[in-house]
C-alpha atoms as a PDB file:
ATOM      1  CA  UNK A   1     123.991 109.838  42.738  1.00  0.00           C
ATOM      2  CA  UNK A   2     122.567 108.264  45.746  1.00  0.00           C
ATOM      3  CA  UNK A   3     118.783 107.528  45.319  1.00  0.00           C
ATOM      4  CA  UNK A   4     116.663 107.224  48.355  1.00  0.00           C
ATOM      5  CA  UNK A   5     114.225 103.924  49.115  1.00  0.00           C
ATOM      6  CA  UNK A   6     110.422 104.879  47.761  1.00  0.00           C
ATOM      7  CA  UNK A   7     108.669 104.594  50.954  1.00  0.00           C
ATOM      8  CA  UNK A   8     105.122 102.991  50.205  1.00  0.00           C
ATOM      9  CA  UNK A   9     102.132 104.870  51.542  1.00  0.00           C
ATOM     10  CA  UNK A  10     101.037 101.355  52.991  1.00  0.00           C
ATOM     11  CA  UNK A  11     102.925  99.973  55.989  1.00  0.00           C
ATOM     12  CA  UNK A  12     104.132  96.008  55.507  1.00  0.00           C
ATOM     13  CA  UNK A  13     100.436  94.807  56.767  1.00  0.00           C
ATOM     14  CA  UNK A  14      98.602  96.376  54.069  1.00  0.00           C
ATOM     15  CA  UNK A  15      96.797  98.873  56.569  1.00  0.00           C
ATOM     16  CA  UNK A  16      97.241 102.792  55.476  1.00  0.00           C
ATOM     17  CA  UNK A  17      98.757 104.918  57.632  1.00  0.00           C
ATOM     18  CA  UNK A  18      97.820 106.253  61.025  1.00  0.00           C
ATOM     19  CA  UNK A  19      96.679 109.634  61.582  1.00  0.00           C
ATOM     20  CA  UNK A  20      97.930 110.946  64.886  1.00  0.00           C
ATOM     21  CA  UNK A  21      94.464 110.939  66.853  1.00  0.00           C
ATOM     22  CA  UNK A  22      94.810 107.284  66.214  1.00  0.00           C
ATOM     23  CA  UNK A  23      99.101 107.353  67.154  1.00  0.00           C
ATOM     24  CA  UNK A  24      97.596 108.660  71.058  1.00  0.00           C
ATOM     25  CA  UNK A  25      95.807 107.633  73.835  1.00  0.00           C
ATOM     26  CA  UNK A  26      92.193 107.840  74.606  1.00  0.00           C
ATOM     27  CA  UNK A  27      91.650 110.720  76.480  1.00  0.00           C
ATOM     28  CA  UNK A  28      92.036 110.241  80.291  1.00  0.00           C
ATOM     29  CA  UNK A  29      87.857 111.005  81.110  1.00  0.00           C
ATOM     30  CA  UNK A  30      87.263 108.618  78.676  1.00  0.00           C
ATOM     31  CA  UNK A  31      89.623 105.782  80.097  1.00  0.00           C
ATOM     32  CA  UNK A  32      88.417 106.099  83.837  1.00  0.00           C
ATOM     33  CA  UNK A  33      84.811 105.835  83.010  1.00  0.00           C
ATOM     34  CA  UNK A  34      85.741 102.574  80.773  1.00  0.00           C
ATOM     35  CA  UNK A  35      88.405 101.508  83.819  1.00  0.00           C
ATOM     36  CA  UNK A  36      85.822 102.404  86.595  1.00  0.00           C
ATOM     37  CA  UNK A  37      82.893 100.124  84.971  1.00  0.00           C
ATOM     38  CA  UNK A  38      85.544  97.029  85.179  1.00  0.00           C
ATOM     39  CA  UNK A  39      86.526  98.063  88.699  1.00  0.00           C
ATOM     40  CA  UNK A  40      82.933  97.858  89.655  1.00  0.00           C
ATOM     41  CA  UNK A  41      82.648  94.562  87.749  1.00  0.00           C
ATOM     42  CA  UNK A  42      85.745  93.242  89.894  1.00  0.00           C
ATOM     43  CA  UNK A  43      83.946  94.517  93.125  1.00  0.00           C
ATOM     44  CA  UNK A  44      80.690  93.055  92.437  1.00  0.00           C
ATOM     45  CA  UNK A  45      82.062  89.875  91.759  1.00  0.00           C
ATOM     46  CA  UNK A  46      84.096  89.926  94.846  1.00  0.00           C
ATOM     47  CA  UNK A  47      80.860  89.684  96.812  1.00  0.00           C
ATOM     48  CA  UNK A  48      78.318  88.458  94.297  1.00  0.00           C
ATOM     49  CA  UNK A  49      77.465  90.331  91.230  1.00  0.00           C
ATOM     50  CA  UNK A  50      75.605  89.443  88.007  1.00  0.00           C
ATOM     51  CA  UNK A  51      76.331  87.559  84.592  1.00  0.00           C
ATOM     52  CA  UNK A  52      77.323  91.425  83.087  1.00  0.00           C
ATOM     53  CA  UNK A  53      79.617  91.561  85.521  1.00  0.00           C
ATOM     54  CA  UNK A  54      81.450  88.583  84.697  1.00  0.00           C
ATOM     55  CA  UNK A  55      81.093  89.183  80.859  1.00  0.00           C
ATOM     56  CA  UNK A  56      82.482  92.880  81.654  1.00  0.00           C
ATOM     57  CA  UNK A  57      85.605  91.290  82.998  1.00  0.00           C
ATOM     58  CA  UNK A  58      85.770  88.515  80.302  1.00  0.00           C
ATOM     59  CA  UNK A  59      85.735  91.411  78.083  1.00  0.00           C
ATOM     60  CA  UNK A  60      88.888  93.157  80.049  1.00  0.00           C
ATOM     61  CA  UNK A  61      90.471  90.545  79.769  1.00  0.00           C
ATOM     62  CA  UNK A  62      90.528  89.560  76.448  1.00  0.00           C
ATOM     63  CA  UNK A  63      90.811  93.293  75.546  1.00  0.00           C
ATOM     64  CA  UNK A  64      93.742  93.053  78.209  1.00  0.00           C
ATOM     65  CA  UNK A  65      95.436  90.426  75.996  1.00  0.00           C
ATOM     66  CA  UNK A  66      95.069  91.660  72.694  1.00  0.00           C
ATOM     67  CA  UNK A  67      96.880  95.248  73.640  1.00  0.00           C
ATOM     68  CA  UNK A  68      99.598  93.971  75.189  1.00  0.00           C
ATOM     69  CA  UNK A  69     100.143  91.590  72.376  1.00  0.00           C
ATOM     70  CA  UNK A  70     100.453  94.951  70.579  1.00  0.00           C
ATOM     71  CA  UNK A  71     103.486  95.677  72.434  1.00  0.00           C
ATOM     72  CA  UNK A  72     101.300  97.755  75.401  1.00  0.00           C
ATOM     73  CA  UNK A  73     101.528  96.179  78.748  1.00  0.00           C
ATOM     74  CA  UNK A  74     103.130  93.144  79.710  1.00  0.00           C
ATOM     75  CA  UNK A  75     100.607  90.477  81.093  1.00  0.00           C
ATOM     76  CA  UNK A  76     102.718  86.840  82.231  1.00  0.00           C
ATOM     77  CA  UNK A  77     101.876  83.679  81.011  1.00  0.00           C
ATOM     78  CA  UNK A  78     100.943  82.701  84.577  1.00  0.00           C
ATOM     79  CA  UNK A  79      99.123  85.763  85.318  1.00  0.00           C
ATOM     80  CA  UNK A  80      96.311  84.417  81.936  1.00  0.00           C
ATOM     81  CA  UNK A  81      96.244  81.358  83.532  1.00  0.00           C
ATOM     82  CA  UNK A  82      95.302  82.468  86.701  1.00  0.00           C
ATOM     83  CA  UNK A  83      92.573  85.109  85.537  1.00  0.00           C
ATOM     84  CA  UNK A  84      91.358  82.335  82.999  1.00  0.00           C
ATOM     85  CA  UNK A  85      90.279  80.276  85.770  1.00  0.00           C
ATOM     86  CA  UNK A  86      89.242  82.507  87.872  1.00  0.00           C
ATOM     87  CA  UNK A  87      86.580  83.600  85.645  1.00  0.00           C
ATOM     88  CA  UNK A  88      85.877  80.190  83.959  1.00  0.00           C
ATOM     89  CA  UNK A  89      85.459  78.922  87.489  1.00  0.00           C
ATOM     90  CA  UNK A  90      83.102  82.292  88.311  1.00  0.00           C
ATOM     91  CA  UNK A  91      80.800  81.256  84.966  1.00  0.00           C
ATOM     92  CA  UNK A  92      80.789  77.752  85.927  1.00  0.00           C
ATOM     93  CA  UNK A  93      79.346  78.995  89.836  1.00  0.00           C
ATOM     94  CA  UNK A  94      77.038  81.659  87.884  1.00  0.00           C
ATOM     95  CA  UNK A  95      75.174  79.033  85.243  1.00  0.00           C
ATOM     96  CA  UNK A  96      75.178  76.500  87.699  1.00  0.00           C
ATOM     97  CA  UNK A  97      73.075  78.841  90.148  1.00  0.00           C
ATOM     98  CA  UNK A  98      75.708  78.861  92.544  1.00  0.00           C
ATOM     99  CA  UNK A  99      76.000  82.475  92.356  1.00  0.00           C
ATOM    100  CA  UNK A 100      78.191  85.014  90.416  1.00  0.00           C
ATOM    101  CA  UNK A 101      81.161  85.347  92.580  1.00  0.00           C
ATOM    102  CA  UNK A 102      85.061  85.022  92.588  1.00  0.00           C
ATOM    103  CA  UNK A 103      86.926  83.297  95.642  1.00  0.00           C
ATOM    104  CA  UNK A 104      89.941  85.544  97.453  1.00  0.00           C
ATOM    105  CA  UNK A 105      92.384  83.470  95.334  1.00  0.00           C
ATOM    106  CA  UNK A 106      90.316  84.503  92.045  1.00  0.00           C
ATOM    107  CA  UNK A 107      89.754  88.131  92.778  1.00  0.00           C
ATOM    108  CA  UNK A 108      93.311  88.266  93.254  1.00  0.00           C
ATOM    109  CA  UNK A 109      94.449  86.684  90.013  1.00  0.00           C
ATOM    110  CA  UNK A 110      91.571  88.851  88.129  1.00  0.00           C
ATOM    111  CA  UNK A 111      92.582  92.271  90.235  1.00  0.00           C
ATOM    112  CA  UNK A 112      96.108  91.824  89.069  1.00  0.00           C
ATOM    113  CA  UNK A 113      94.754  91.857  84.991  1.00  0.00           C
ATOM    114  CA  UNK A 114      92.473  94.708  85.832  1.00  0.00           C
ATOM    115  CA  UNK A 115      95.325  97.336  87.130  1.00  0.00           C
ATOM    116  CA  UNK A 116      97.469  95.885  83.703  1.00  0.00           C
ATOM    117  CA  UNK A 117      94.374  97.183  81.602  1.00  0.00           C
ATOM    118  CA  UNK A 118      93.812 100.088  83.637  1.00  0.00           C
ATOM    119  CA  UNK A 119      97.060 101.053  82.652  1.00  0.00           C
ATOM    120  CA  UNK A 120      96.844  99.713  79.224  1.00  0.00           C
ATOM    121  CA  UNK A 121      93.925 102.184  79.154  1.00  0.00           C
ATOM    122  CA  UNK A 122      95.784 105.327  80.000  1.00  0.00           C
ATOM    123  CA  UNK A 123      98.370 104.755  77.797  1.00  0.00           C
ATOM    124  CA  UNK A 124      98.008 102.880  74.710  1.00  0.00           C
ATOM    125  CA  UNK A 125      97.454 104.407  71.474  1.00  0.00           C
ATOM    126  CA  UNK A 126      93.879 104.482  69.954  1.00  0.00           C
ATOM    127  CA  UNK A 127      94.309 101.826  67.352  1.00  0.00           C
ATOM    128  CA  UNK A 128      95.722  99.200  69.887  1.00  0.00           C
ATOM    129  CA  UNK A 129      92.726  99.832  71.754  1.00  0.00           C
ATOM    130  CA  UNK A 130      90.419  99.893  68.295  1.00  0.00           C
ATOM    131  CA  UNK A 131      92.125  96.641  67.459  1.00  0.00           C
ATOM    132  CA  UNK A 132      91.793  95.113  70.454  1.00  0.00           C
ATOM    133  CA  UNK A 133      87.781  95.827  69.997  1.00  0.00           C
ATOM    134  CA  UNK A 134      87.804  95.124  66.506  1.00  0.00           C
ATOM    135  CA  UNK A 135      89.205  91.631  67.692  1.00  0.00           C
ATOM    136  CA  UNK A 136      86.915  91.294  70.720  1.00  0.00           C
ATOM    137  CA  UNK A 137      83.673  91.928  68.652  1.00  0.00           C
ATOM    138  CA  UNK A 138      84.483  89.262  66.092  1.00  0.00           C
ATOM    139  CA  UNK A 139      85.165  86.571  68.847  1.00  0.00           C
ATOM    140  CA  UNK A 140      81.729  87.595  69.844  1.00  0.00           C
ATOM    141  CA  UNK A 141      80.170  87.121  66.212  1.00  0.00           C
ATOM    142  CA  UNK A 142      81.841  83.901  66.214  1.00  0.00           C
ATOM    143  CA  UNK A 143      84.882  84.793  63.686  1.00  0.00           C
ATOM    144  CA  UNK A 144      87.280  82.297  63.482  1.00  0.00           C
ATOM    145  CA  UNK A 145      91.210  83.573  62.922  1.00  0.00           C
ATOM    146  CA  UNK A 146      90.962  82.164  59.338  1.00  0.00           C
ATOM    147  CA  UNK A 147      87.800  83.863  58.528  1.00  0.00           C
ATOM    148  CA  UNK A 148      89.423  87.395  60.318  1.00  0.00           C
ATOM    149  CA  UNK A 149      93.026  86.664  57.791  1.00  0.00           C
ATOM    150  CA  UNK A 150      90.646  86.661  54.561  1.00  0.00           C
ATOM    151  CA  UNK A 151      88.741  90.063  55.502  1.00  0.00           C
ATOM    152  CA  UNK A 152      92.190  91.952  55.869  1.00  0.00           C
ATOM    153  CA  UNK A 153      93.582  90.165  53.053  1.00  0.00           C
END
């Protein structure tokens, strides 16, 4: 008799299962209000916003990178790289008091990982998107990787 493979209530990670509000997306109000406020962010900085609106695309952008590391949205290497110093050069302007603003070639680079998250937004699953938080809150607290690997251990 053939016997069948015990399939663990646990996937490989150690996390428990999903339940399916988790398996969808966000419901579509939901991501244009959270892909509108990064829009305006993007405008504002295009002709001269505010700290917030540099930290709200910061934010998009790590977000940005974290989902598509979870297999939602491809983002190129060169495409980072180009949105990283866009907005390191925009927070260099902004605490130097030379304004919160991104040049053409900037905006460009940053508008280009805004439509990826937009996207990212209507279509990833909830727990890409929860992860992708989960990770973005605990840069902010000043988690290190190492510190992050013992918690979910």
């Amino acid at each position: 008799m053939v016997r069948t493979i015990p399939f663990s209530q646990r996937s490989q990670t150690g996390r428990p299962r999903r339940s399916k509000s988790m398996l969808l997306p966000i419901p579509r109000a939901v991501a244009n209000e959270l892909a509108l406020q990064v829009h305006l962010a993007l405008a504002a900085l295009r002709r001269g916003g505010t700290g917030d609106d540099a930290r709200a695309l910061l934010h998009a952008h790590v977000l940005a990178q974290s989902i598509a590391e979870a297999g939602y949205g491809v983002l190129e290497p060169e495409q980072v790289r180009a949105a990283d110093a866009a907005l390191i050069a925009c927070f260099e302007r902004g605490n130097t008091g030379g304004g919160w603003q991104l040049d053409e070639a900037g905006f460009e680079a940053v508008a280009q990982l805004v439509n990826v998250y937009d996207r990212q937004l209507q279509g990833a699953p909830l727990w890409a998107l929860t992860e992708a938080s989960e990770r973005l809150e605990r840069m902010g607290a000043g988690e290190t990787s190492q510190q992050a690997l013992r918690k979910s251990a």
